[in-house]
PDB file of N, CA and C in Angstrom:
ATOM      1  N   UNK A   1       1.114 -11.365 -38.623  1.00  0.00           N
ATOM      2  CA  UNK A   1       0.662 -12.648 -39.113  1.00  0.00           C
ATOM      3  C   UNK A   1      -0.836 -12.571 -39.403  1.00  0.00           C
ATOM      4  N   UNK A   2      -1.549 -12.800 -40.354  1.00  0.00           N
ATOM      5  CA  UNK A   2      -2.561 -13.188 -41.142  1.00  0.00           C
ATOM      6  C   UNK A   2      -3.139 -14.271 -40.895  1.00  0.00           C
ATOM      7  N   UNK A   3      -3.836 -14.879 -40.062  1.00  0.00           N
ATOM      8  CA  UNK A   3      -4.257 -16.040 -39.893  1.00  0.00           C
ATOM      9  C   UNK A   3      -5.756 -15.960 -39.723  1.00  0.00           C
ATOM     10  N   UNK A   4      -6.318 -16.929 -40.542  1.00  0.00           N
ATOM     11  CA  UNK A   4      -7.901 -16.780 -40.439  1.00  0.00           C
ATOM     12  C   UNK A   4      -8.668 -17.950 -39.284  1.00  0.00           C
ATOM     13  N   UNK A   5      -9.429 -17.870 -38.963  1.00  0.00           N
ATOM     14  CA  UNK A   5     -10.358 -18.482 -37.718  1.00  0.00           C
ATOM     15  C   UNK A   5      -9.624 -20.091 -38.176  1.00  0.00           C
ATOM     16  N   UNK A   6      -9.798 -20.519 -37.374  1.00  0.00           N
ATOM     17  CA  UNK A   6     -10.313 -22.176 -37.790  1.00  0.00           C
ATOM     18  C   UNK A   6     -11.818 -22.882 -37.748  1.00  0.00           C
ATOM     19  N   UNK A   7     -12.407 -22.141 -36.879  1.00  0.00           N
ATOM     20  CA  UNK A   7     -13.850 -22.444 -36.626  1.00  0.00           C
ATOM     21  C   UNK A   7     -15.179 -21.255 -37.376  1.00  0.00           C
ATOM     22  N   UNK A   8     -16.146 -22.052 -38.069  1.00  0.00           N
ATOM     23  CA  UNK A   8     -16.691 -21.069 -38.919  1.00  0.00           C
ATOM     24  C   UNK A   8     -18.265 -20.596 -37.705  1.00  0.00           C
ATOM     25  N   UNK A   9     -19.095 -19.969 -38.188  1.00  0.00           N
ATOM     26  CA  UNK A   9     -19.871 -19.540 -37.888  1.00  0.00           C
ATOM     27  C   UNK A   9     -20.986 -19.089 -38.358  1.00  0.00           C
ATOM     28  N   UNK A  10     -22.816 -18.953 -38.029  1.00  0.00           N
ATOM     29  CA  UNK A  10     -23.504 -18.982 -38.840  1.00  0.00           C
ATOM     30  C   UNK A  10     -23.497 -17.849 -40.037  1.00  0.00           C
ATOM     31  N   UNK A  11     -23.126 -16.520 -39.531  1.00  0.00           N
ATOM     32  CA  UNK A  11     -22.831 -15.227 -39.795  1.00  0.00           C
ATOM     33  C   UNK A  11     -21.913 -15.807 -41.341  1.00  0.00           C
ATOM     34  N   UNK A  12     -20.832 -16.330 -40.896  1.00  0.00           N
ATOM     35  CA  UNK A  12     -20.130 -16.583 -42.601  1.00  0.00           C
ATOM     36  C   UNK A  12     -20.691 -17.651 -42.861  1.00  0.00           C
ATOM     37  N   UNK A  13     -21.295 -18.405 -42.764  1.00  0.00           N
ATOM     38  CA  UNK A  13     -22.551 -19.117 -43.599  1.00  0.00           C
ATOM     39  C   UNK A  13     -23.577 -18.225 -44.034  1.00  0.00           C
ATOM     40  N   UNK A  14     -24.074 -17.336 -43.558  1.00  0.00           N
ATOM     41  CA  UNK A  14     -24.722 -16.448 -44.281  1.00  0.00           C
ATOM     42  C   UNK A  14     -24.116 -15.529 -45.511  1.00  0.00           C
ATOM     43  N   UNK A  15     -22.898 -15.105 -45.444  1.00  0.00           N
ATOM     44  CA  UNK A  15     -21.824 -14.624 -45.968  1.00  0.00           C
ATOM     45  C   UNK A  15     -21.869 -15.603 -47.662  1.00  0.00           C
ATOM     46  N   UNK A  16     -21.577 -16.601 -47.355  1.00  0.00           N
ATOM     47  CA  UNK A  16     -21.136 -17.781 -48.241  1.00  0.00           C
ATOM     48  C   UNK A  16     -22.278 -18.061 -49.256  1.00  0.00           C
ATOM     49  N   UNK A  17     -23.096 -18.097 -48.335  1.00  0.00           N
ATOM     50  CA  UNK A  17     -24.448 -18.829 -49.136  1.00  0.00           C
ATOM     51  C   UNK A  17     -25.725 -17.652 -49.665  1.00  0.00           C
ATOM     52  N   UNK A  18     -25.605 -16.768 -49.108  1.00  0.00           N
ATOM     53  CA  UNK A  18     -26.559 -15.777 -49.414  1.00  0.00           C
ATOM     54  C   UNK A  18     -28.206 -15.870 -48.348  1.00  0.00           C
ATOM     55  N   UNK A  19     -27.850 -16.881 -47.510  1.00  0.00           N
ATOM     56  CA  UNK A  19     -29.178 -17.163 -46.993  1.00  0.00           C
ATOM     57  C   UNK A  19     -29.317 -16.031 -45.796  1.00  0.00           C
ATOM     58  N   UNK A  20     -30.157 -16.886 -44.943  1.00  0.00           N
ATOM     59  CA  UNK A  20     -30.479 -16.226 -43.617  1.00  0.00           C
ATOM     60  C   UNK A  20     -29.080 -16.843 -42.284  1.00  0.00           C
ATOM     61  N   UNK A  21     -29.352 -15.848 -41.193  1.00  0.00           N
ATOM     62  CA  UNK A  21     -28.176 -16.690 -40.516  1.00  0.00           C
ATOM     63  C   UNK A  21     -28.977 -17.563 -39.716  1.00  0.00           C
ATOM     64  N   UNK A  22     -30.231 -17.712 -39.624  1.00  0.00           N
ATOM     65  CA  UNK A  22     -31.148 -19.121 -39.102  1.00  0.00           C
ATOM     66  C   UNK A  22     -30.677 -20.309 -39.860  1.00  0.00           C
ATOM     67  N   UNK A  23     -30.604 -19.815 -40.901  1.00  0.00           N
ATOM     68  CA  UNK A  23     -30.263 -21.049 -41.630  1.00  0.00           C
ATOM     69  C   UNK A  23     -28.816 -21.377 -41.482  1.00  0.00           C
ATOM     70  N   UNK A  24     -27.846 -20.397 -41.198  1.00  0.00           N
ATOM     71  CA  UNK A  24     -26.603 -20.617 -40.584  1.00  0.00           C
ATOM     72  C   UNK A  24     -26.540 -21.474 -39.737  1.00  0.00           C
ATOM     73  N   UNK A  25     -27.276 -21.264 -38.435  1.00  0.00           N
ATOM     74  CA  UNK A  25     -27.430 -21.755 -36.973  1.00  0.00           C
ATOM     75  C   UNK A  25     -27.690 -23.530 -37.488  1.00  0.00           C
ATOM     76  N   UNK A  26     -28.961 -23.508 -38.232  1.00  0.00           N
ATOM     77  CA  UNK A  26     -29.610 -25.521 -38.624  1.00  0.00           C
ATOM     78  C   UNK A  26     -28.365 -25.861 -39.498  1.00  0.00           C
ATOM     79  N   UNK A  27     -27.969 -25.046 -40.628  1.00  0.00           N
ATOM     80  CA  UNK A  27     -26.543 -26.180 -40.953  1.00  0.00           C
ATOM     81  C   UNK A  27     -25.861 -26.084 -40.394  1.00  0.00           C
ATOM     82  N   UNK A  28     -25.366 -25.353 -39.094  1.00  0.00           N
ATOM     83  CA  UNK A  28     -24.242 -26.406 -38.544  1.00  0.00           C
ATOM     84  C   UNK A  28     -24.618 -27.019 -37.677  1.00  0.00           C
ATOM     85  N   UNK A  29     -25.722 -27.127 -36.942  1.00  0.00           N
ATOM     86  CA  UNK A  29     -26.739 -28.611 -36.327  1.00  0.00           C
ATOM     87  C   UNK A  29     -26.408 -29.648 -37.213  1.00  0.00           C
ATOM     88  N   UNK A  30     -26.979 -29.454 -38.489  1.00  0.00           N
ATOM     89  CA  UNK A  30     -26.739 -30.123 -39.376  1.00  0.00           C
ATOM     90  C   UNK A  30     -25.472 -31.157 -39.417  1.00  0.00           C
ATOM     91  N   UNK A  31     -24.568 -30.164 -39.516  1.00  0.00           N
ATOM     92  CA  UNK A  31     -23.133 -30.994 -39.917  1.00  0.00           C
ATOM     93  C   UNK A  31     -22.409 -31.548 -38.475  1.00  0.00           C
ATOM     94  N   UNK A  32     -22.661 -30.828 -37.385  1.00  0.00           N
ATOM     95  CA  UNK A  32     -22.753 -31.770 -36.051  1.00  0.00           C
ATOM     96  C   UNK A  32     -23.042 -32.954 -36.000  1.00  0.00           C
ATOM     97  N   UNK A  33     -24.794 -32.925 -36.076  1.00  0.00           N
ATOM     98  CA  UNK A  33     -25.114 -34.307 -36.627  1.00  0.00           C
ATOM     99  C   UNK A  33     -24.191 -35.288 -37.412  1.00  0.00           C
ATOM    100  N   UNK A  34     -23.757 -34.511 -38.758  1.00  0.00           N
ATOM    101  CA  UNK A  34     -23.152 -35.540 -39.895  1.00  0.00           C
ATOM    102  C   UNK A  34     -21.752 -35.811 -38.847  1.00  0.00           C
ATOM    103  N   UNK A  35     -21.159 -35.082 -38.251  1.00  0.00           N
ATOM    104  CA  UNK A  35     -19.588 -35.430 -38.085  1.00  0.00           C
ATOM    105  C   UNK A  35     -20.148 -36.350 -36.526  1.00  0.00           C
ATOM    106  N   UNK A  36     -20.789 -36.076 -36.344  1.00  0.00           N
ATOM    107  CA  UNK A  36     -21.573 -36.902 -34.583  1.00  0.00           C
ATOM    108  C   UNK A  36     -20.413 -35.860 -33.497  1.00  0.00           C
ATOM    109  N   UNK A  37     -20.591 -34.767 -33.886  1.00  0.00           N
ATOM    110  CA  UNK A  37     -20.149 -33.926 -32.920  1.00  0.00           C
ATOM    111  C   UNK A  37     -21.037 -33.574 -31.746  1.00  0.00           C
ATOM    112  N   UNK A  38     -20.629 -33.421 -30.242  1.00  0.00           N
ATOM    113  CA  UNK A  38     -21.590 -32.616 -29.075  1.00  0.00           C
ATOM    114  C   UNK A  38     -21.805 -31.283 -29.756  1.00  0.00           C
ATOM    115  N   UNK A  39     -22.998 -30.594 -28.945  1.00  0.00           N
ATOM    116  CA  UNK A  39     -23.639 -29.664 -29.197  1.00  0.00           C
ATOM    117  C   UNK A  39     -22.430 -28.151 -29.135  1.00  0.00           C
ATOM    118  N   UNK A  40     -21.198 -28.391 -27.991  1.00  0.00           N
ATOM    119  CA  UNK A  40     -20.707 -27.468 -27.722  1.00  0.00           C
ATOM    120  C   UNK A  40     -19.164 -27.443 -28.834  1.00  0.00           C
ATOM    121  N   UNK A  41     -18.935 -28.775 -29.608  1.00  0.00           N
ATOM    122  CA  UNK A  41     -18.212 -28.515 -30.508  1.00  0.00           C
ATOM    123  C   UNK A  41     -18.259 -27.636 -31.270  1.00  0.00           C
ATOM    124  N   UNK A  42     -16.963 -27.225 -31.937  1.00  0.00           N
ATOM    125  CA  UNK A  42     -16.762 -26.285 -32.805  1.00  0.00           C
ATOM    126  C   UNK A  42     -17.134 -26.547 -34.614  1.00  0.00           C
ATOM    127  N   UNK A  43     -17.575 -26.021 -35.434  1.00  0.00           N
ATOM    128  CA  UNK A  43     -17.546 -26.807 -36.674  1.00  0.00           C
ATOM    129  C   UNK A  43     -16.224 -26.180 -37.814  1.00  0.00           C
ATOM    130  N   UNK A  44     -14.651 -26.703 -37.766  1.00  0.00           N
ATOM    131  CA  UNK A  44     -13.973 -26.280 -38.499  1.00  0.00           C
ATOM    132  C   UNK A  44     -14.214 -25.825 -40.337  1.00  0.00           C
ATOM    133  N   UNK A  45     -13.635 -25.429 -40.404  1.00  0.00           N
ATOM    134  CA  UNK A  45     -13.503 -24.542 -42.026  1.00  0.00           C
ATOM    135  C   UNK A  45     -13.318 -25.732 -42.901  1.00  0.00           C
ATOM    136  N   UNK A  46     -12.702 -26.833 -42.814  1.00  0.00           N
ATOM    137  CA  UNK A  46     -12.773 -28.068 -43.499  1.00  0.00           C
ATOM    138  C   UNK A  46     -14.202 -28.847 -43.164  1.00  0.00           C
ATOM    139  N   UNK A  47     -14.317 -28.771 -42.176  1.00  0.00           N
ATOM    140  CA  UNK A  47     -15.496 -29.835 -41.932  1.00  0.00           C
ATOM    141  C   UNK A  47     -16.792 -29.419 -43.026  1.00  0.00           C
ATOM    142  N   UNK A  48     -16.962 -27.990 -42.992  1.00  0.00           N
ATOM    143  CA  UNK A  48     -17.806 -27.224 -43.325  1.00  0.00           C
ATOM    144  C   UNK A  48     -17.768 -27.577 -44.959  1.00  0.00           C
ATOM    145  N   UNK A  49     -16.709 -27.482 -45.485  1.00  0.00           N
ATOM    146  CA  UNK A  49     -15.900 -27.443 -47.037  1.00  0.00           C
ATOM    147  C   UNK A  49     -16.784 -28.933 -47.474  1.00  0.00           C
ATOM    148  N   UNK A  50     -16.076 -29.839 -46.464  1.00  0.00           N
ATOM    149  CA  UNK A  50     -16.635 -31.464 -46.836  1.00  0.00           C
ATOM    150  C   UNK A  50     -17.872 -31.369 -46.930  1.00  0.00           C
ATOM    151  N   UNK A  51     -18.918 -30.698 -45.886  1.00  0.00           N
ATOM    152  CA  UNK A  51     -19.648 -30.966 -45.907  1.00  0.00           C
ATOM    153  C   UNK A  51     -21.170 -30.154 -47.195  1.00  0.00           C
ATOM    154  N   UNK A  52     -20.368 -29.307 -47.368  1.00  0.00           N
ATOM    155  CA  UNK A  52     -20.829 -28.434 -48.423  1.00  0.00           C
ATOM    156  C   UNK A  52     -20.322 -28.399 -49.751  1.00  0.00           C
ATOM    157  N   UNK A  53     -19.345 -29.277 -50.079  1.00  0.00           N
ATOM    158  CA  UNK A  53     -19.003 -29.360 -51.536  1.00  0.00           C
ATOM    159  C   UNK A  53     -18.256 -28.053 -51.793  1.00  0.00           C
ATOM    160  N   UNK A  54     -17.748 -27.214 -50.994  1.00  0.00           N
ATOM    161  CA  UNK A  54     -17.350 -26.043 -51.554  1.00  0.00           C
ATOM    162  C   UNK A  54     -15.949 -25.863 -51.045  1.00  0.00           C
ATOM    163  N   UNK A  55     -14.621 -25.459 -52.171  1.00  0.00           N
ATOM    164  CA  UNK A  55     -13.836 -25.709 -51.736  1.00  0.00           C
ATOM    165  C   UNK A  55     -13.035 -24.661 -50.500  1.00  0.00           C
ATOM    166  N   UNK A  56     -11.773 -25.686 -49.835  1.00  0.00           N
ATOM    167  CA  UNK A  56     -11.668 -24.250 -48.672  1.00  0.00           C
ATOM    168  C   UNK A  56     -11.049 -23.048 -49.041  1.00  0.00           C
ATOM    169  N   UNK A  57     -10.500 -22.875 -49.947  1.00  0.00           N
ATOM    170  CA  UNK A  57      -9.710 -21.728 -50.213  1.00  0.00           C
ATOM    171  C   UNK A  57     -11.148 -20.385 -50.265  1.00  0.00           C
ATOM    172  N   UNK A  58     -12.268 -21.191 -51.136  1.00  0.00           N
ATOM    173  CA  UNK A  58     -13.630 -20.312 -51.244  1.00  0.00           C
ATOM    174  C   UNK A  58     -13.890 -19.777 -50.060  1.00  0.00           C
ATOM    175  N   UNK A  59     -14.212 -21.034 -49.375  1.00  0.00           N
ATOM    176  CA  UNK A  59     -14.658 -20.638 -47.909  1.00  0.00           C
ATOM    177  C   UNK A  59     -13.957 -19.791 -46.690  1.00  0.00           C
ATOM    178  N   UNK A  60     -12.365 -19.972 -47.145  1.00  0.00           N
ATOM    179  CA  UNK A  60     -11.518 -18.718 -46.152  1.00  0.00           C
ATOM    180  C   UNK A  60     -11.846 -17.229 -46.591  1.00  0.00           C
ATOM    181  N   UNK A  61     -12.222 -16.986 -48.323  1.00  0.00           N
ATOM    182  CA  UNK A  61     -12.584 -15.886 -48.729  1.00  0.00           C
ATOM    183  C   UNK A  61     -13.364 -15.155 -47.919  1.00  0.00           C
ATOM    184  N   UNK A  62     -14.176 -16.209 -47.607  1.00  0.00           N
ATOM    185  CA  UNK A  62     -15.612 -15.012 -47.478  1.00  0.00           C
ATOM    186  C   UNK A  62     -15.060 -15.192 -45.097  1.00  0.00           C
ATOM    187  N   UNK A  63     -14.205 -15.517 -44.808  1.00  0.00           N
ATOM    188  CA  UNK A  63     -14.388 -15.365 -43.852  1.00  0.00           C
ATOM    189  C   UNK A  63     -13.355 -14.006 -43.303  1.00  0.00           C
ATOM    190  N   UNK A  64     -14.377 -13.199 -42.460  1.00  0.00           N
ATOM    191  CA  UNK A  64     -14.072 -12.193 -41.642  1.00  0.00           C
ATOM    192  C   UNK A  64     -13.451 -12.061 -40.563  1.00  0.00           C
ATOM    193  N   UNK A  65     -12.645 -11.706 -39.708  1.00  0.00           N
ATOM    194  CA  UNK A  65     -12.004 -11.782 -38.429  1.00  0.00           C
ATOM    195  C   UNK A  65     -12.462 -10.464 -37.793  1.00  0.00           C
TER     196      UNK A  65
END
């Protein structure tokens, strides 16, 4: 079975976006904030999608296991 994460990480935000993974780490502060998640929540592969305009099928691409 083939199954990809459900929860993303700064590393494939770096992946995705081309940035730094610092900048990984503040957007998903970021989107914590937006969803009013605790600090120790997870930020799912949809949440991420919503919150970035980018769709999920894109965003499972670039993710690694």
């Amino acid at each position: 079975m083939n199954q990809k994460r459900a929860c993303i990480y700064p590393k494939d935000i770096q992946r995705i976006t081309g940035r730094s993974e610092r900048y990984g780490r503040k957007l998903l502060q970021d989107i914590r904030n937006y969803f009013d998640k605790e600090p120790h929540q997870f930020i799912t592969v949809v949440e991420f999608a919503e919150y970035s305009g980018i769709q999920v099928d894109i965003v499972n691409q670039y993710i690694v296991d």
